[in-house]
Protein backbone atom coordinates (compact mmCIF):
# COMPACT_ATOMS: atom_id res chain seq x y z
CA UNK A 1 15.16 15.51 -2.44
CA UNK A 2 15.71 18.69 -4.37
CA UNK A 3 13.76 18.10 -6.85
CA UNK A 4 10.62 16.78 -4.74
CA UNK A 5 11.16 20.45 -2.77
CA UNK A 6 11.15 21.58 -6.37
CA UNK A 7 8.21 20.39 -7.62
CA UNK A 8 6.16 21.35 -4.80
CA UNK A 9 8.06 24.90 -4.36
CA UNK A 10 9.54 24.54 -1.42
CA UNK A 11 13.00 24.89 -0.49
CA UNK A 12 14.44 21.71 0.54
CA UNK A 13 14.68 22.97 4.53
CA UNK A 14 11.42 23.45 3.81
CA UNK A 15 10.47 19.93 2.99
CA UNK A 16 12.29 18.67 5.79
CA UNK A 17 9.72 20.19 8.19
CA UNK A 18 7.09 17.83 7.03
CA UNK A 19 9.57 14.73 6.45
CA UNK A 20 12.60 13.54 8.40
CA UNK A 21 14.36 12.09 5.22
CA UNK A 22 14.80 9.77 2.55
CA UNK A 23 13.61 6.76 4.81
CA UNK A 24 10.85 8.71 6.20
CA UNK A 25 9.25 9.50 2.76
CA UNK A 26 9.74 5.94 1.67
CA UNK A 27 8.16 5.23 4.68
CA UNK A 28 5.03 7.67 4.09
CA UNK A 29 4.53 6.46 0.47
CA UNK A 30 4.52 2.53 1.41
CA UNK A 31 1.86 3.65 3.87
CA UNK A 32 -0.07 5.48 1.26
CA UNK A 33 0.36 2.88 -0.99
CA UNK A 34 -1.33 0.30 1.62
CA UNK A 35 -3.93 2.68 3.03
CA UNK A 36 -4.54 2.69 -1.01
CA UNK A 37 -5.02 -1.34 -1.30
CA UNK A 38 -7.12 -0.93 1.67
CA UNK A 39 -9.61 1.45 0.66
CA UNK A 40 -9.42 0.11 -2.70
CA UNK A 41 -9.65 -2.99 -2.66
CA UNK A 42 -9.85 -4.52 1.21
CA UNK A 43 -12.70 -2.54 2.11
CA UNK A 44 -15.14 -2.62 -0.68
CA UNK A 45 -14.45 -6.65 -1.17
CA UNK A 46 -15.64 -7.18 2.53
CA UNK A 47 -19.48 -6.12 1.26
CA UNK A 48 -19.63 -9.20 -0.57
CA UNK A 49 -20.86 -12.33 0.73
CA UNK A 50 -20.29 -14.22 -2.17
CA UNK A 51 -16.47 -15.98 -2.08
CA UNK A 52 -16.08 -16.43 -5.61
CA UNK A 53 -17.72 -12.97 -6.63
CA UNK A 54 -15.45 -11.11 -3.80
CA UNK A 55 -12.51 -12.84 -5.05
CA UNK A 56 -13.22 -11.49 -8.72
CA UNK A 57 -13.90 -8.48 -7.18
CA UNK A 58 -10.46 -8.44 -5.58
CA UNK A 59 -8.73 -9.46 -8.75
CA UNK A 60 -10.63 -6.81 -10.74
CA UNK A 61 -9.44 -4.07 -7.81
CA UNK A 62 -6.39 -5.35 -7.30
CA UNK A 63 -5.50 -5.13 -11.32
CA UNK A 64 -7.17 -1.96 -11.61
CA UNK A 65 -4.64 -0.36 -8.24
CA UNK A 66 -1.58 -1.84 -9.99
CA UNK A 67 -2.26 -0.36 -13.26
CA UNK A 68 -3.19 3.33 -11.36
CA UNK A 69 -0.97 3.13 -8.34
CA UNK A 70 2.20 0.52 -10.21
CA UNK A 71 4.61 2.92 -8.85
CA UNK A 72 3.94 3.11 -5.24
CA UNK A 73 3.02 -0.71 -5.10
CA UNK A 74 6.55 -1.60 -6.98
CA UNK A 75 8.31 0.47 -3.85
CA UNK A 76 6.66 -1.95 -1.47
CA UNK A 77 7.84 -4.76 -3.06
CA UNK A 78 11.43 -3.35 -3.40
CA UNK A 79 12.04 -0.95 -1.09
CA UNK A 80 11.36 -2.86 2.08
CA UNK A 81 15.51 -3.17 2.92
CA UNK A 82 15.32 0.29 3.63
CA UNK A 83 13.58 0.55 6.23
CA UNK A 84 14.54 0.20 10.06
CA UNK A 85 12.54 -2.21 11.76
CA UNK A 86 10.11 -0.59 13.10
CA UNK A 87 8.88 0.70 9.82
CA UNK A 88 9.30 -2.69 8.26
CA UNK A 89 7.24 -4.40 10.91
CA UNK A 90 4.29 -1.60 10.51
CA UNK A 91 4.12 -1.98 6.36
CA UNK A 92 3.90 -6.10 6.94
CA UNK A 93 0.95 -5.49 9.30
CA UNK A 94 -0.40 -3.74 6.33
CA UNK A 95 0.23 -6.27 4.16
CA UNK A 96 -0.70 -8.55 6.35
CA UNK A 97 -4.37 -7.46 6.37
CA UNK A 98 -4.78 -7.85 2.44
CA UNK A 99 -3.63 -12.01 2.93
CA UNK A 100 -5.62 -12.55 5.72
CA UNK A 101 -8.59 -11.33 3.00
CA UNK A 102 -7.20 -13.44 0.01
CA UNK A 103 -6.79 -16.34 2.91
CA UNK A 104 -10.45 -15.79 4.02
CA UNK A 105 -12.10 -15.99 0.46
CA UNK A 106 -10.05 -19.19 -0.53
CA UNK A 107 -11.34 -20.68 2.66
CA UNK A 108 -14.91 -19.88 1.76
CA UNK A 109 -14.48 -20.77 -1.77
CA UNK A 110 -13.72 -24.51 0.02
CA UNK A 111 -16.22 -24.83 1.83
């Protein structure tokens, strides 16, 4: 934590006036990270009507995020222990949204 106040010169009381602690920072940057996949990736694959061209297009985004956001996305698939409950429970709704997409194209691509 010092060395986040550090970097954006603050004291470290100072820090804690905009987070809580540790678990509320993970917290913030698993949100980010989804609010990231969601903008990213969710939102511009729903303007395509085409299944197998909006699952390309997901695969292309979804490559592309990992590559520019690895970090934050490798926290959300690691980090998730750390949270209490309630925190846990608002990430998977998160998540949730980006399966219910890859569920919706392969049920297209079926038809």
């Amino acid at each position: 934590m010092g060395d986040i106040a550090k970097a954006m010169h603050l004291t470290k009381a100072g820090l804690y006036h905009y987070i809580s602690g540790k678990q509320d920072l993970l917290f913030r940057i698993m949100l980010y990270a989804m609010d990231e996949v969601e903008r990213c990736v969710i939102e511009p694959s729903r303007l395509i009507a085409d299944p197998e061209e909006r699952l390309r297009k997901i695969m292309r985004l979804h490559i592309c995020g990992a590559i520019e956001h690895g970090l934050e996305l490798s926290i959300l698939l690691q980090e998730m222990t750390h949270l209490d409950s309630g925190q846990q429970k608002e990430v998977l709704g998160h998540k949730q949204a980006y399966r219910s997409l890859i569920q919706e194209v392969l049920r297209d691509l079926g038809k």
